[in-house]
N, C-alpha and C. Protein backbone atom coordinates (compact mmCIF):
# COMPACT_ATOMS: atom_id res chain seq x y z
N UNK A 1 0.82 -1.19 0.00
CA UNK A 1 0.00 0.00 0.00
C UNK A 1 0.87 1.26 0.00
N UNK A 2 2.15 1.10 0.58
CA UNK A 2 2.65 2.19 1.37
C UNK A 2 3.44 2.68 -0.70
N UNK A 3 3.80 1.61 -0.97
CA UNK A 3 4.56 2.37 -2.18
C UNK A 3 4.26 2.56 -3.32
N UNK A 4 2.53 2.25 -3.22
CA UNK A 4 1.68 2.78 -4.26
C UNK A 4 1.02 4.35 -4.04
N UNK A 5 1.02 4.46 -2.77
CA UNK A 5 0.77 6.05 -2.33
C UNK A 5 2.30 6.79 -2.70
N UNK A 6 2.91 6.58 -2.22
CA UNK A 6 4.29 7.56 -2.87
C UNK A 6 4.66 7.39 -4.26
N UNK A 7 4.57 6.39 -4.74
CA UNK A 7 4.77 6.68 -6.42
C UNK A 7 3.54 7.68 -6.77
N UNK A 8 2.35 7.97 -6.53
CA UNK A 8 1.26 8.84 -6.76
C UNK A 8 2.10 10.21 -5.88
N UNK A 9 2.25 10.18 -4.99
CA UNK A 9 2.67 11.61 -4.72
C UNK A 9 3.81 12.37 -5.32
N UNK A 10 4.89 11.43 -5.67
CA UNK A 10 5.98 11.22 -6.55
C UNK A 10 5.52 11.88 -8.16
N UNK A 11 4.61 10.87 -8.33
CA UNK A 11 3.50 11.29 -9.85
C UNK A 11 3.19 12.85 -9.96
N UNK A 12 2.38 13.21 -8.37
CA UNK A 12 2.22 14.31 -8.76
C UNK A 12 3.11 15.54 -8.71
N UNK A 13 4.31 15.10 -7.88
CA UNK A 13 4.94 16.74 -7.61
C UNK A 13 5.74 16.66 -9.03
N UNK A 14 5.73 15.46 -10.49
CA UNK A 14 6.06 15.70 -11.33
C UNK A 14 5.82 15.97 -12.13
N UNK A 15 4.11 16.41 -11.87
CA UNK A 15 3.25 17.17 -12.55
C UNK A 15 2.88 18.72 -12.13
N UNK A 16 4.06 19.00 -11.68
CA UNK A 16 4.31 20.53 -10.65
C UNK A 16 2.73 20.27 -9.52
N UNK A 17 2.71 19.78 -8.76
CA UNK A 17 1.50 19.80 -7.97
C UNK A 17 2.30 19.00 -6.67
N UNK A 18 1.88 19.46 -5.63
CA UNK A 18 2.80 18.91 -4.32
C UNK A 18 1.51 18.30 -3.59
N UNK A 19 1.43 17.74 -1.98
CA UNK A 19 0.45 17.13 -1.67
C UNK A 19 1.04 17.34 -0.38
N UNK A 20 0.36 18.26 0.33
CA UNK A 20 0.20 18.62 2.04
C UNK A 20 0.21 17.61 2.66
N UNK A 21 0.33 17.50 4.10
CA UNK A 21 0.77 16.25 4.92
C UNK A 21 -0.68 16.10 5.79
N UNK A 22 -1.82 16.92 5.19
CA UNK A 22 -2.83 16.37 5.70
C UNK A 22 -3.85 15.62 4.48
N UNK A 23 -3.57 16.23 3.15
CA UNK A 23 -3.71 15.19 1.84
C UNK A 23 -3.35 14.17 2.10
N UNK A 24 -1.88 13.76 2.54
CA UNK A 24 -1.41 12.37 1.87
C UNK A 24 -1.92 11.76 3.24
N UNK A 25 -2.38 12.10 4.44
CA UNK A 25 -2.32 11.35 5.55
C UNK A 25 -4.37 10.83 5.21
N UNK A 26 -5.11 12.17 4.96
CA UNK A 26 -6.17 11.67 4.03
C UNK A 26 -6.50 10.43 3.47
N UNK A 27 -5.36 10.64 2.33
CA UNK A 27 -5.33 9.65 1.32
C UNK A 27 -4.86 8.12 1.76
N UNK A 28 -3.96 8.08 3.00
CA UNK A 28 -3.95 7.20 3.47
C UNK A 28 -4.65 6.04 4.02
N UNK A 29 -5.54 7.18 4.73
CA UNK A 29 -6.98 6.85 5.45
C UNK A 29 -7.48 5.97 4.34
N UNK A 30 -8.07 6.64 3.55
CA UNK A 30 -9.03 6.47 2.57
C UNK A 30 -8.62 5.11 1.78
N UNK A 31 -7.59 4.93 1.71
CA UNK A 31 -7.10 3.91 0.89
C UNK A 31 -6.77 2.37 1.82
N UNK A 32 -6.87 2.88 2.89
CA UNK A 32 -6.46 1.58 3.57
C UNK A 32 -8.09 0.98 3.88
N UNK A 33 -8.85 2.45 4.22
CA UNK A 33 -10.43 1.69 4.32
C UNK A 33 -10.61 1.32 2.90
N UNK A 34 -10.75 1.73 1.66
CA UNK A 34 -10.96 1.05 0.92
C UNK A 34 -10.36 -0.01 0.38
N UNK A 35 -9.39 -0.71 0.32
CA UNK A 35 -9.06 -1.86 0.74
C UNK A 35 -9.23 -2.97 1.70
N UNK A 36 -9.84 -2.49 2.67
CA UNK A 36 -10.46 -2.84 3.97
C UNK A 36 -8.76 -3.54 4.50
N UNK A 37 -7.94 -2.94 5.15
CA UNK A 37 -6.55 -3.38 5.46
C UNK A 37 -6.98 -2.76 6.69
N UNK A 38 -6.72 -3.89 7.75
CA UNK A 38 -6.35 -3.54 8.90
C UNK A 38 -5.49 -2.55 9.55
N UNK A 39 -5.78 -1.17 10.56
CA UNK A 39 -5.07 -0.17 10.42
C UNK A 39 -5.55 0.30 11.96
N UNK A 40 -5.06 0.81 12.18
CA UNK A 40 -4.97 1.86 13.96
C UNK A 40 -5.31 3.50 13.27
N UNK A 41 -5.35 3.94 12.09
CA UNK A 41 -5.63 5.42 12.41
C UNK A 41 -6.51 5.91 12.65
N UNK A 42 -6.68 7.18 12.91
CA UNK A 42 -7.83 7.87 13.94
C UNK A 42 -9.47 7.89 13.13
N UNK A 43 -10.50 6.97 13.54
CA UNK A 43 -11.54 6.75 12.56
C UNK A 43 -12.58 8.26 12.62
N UNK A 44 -12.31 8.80 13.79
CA UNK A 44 -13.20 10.04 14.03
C UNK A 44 -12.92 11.20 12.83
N UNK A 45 -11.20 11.58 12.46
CA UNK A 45 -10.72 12.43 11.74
C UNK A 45 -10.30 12.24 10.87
N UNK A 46 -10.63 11.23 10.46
CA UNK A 46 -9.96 9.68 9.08
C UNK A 46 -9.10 10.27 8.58
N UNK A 47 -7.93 10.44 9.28
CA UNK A 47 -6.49 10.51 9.15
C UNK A 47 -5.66 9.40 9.63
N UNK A 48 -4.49 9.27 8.67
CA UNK A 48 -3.64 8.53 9.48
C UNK A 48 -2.79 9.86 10.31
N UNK A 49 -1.85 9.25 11.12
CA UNK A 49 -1.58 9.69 12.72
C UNK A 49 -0.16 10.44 11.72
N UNK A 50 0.04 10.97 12.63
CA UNK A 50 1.74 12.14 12.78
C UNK A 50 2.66 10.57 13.14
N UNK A 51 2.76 10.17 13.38
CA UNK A 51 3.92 8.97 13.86
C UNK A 51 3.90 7.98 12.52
N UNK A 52 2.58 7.81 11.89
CA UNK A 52 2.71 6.89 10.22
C UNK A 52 3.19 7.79 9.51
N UNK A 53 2.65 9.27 9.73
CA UNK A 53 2.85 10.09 8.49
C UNK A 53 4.44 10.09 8.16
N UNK A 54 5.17 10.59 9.58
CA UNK A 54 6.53 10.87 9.76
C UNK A 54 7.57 10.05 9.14
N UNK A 55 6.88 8.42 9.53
CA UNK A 55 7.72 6.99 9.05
C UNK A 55 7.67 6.88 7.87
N UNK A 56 6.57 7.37 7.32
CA UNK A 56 6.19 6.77 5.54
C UNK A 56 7.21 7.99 4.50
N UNK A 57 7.01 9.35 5.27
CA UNK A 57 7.77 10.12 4.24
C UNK A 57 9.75 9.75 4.44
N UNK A 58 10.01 9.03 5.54
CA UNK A 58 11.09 8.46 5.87
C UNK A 58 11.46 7.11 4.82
N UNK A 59 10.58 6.07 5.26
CA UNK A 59 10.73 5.10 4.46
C UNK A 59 10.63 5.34 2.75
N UNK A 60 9.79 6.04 2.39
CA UNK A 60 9.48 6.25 1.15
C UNK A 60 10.50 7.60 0.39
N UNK A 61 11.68 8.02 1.09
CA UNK A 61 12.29 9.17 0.34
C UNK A 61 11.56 10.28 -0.12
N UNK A 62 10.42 11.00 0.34
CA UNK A 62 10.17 12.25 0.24
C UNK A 62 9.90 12.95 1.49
N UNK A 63 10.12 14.55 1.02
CA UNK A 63 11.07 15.34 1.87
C UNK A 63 9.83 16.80 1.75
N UNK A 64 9.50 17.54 3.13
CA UNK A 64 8.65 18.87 2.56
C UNK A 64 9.21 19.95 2.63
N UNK A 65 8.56 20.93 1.55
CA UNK A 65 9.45 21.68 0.53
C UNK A 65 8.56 23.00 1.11
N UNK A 66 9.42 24.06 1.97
CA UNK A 66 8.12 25.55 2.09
C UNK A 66 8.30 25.74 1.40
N UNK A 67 7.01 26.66 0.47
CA UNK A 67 7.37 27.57 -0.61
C UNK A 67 7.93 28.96 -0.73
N UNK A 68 8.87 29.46 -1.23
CA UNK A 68 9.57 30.14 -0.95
C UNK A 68 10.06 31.34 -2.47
N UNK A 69 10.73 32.83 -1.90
CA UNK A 69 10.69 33.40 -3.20
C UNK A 69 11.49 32.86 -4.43
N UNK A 70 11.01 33.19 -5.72
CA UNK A 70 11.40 32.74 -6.87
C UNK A 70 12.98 33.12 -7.46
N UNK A 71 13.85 31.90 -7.24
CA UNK A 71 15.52 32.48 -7.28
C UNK A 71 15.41 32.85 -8.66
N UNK A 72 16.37 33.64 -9.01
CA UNK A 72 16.59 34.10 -10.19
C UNK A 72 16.95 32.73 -11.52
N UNK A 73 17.52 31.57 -10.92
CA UNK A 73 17.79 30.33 -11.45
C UNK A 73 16.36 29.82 -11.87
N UNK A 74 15.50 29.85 -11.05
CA UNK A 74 14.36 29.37 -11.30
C UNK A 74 13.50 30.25 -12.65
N UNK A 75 13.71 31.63 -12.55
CA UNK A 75 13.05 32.61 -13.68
C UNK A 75 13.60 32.11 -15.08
N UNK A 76 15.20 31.78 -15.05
CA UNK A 76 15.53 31.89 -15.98
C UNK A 76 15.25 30.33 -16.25
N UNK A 77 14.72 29.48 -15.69
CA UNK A 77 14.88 27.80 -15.95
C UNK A 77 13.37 28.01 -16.69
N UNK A 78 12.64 28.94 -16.20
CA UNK A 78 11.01 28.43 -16.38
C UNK A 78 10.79 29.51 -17.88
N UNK A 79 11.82 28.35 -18.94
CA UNK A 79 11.46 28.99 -20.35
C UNK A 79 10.45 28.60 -21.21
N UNK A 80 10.43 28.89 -22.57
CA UNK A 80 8.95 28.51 -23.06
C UNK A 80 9.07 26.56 -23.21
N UNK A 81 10.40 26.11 -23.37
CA UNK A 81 10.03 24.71 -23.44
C UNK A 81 9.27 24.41 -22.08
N UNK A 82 9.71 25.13 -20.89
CA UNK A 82 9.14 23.87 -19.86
C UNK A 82 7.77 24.64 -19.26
N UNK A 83 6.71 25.84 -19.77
CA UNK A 83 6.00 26.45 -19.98
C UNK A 83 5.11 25.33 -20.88
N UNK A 84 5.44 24.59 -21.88
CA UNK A 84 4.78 24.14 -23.29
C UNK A 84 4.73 22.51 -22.22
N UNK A 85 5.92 22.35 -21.57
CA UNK A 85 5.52 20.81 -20.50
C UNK A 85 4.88 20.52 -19.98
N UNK A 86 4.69 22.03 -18.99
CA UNK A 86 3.48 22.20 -18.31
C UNK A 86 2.12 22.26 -18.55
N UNK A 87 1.98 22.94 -19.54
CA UNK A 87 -0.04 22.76 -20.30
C UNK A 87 0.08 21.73 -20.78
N UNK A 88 1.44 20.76 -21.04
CA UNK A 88 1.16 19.32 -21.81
C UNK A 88 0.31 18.57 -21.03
N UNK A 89 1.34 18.39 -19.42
CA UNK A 89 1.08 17.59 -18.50
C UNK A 89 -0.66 17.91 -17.81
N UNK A 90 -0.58 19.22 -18.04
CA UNK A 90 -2.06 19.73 -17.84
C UNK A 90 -3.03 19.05 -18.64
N UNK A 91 -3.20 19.71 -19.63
CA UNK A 91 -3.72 18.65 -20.87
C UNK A 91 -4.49 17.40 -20.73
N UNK A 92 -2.89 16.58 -20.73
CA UNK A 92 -3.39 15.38 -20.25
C UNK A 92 -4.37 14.93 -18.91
N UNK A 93 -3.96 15.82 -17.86
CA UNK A 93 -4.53 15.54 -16.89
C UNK A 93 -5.99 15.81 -16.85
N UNK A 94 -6.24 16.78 -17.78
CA UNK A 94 -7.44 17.29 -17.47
C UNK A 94 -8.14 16.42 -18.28
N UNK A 95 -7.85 16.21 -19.55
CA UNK A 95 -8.69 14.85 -20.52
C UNK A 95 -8.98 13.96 -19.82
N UNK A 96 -7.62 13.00 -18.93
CA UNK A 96 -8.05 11.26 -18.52
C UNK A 96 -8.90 11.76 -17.16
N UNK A 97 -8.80 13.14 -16.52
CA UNK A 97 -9.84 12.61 -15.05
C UNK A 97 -11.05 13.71 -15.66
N UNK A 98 -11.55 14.30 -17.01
CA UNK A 98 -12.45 14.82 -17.26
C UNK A 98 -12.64 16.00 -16.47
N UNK A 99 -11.59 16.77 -15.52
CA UNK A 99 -11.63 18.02 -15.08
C UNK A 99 -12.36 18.73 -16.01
N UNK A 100 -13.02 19.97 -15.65
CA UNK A 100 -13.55 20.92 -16.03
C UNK A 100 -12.88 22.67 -15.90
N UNK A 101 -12.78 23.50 -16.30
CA UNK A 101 -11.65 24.67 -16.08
C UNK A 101 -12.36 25.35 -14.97
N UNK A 102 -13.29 25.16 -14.68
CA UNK A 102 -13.86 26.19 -13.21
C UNK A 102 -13.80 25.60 -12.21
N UNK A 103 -13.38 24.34 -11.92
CA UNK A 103 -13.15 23.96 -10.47
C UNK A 103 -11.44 23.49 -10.16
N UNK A 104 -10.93 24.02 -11.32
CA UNK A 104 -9.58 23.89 -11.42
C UNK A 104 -8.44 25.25 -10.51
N UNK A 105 -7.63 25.28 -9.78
CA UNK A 105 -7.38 26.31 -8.86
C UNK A 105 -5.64 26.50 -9.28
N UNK A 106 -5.36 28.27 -8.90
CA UNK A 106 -3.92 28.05 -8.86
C UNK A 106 -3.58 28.18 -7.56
N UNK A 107 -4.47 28.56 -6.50
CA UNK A 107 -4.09 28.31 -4.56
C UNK A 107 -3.05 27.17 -4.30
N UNK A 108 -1.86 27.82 -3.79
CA UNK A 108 -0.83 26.91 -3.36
C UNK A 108 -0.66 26.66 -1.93
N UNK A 109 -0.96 25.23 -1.74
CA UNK A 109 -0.85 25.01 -0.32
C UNK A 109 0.56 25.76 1.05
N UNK A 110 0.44 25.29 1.94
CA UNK A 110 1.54 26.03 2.66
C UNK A 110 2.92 25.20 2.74
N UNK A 111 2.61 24.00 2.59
CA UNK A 111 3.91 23.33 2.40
C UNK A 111 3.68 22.09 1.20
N UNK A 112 4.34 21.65 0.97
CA UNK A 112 4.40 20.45 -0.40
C UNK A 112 5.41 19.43 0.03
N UNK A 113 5.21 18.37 -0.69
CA UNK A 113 6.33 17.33 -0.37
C UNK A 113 6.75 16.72 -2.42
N UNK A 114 7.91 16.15 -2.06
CA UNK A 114 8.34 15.80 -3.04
C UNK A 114 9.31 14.75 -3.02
N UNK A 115 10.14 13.87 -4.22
CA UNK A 115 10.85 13.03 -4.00
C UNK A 115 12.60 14.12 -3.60
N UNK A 116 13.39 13.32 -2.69
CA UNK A 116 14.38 13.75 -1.96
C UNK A 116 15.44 14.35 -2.75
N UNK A 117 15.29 13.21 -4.00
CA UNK A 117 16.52 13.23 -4.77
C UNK A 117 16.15 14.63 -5.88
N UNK A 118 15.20 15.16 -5.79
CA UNK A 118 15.18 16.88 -6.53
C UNK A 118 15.84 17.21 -6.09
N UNK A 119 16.64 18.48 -6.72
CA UNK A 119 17.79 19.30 -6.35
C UNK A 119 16.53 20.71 -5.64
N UNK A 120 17.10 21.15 -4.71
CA UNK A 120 16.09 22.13 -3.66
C UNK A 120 15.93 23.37 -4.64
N UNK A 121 14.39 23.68 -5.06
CA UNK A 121 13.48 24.45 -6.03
C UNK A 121 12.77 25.70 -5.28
N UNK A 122 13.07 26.26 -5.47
CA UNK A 122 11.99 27.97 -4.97
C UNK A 122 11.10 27.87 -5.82
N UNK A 123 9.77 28.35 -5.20
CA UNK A 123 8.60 28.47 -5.99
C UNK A 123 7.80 29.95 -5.56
């Protein structure tokens, strides 16, 4: 279970989209009840706990990222090729889950997580 949720979170911060540590602890929830897998997290706030959350981003190599001002490396990296990557990856995303453009947001959470081995990114 544990390394089918991080390849998805993995998935997404490589679709420029990060996933808060109350998302992935969410998603945890959600996925272990739907599987019906035996589990201890909290059924009232259907979260998994701060002590799974902590172990899984340990075991699984991702690391959270504040967002922070835009280095000058970053202005000059974000040219029209990786501008044209981005509405690709959009694109696609929005076709296979049938998104719609009005419930689509650019609100950036307060922290993000990502795989370790990125070189450290200002956003």
């Amino acid at each position: 279970m544990e390394k089918e949720l991080a390849e998805v979170i993995k998935k997404m911060a490589n679709y420029f989209y990060g996933c808060t540590p109350s998302q992935i602890k969410r998603a945890a929830f959600e996925y272990a009840e739907a599987l019906n897998l035996k589990h201890n997290f909290n059924m009232s706030s259907r979260l998994a706990g701060r002590a799974w959350f902590e172990g899984f981003v340990t075991r699984n190599n991702i690391s959270v990222r504040k967002p922070e001002a835009t280095s000058i490396n970053r202005v000059t990296a974000f040219n029209k090729t990786e501008v044209q990557q981005f509405y690709k990856l959009l694109e696609e995303l929005m076709e296979k889950y049938k998104f719609i453009p009005k419930t689509s947001t650019t609100a950036m959470k307060p922290d993000f997580y990502r795989p370790r081995s990125w070189e450290s990114i200002s956003c």
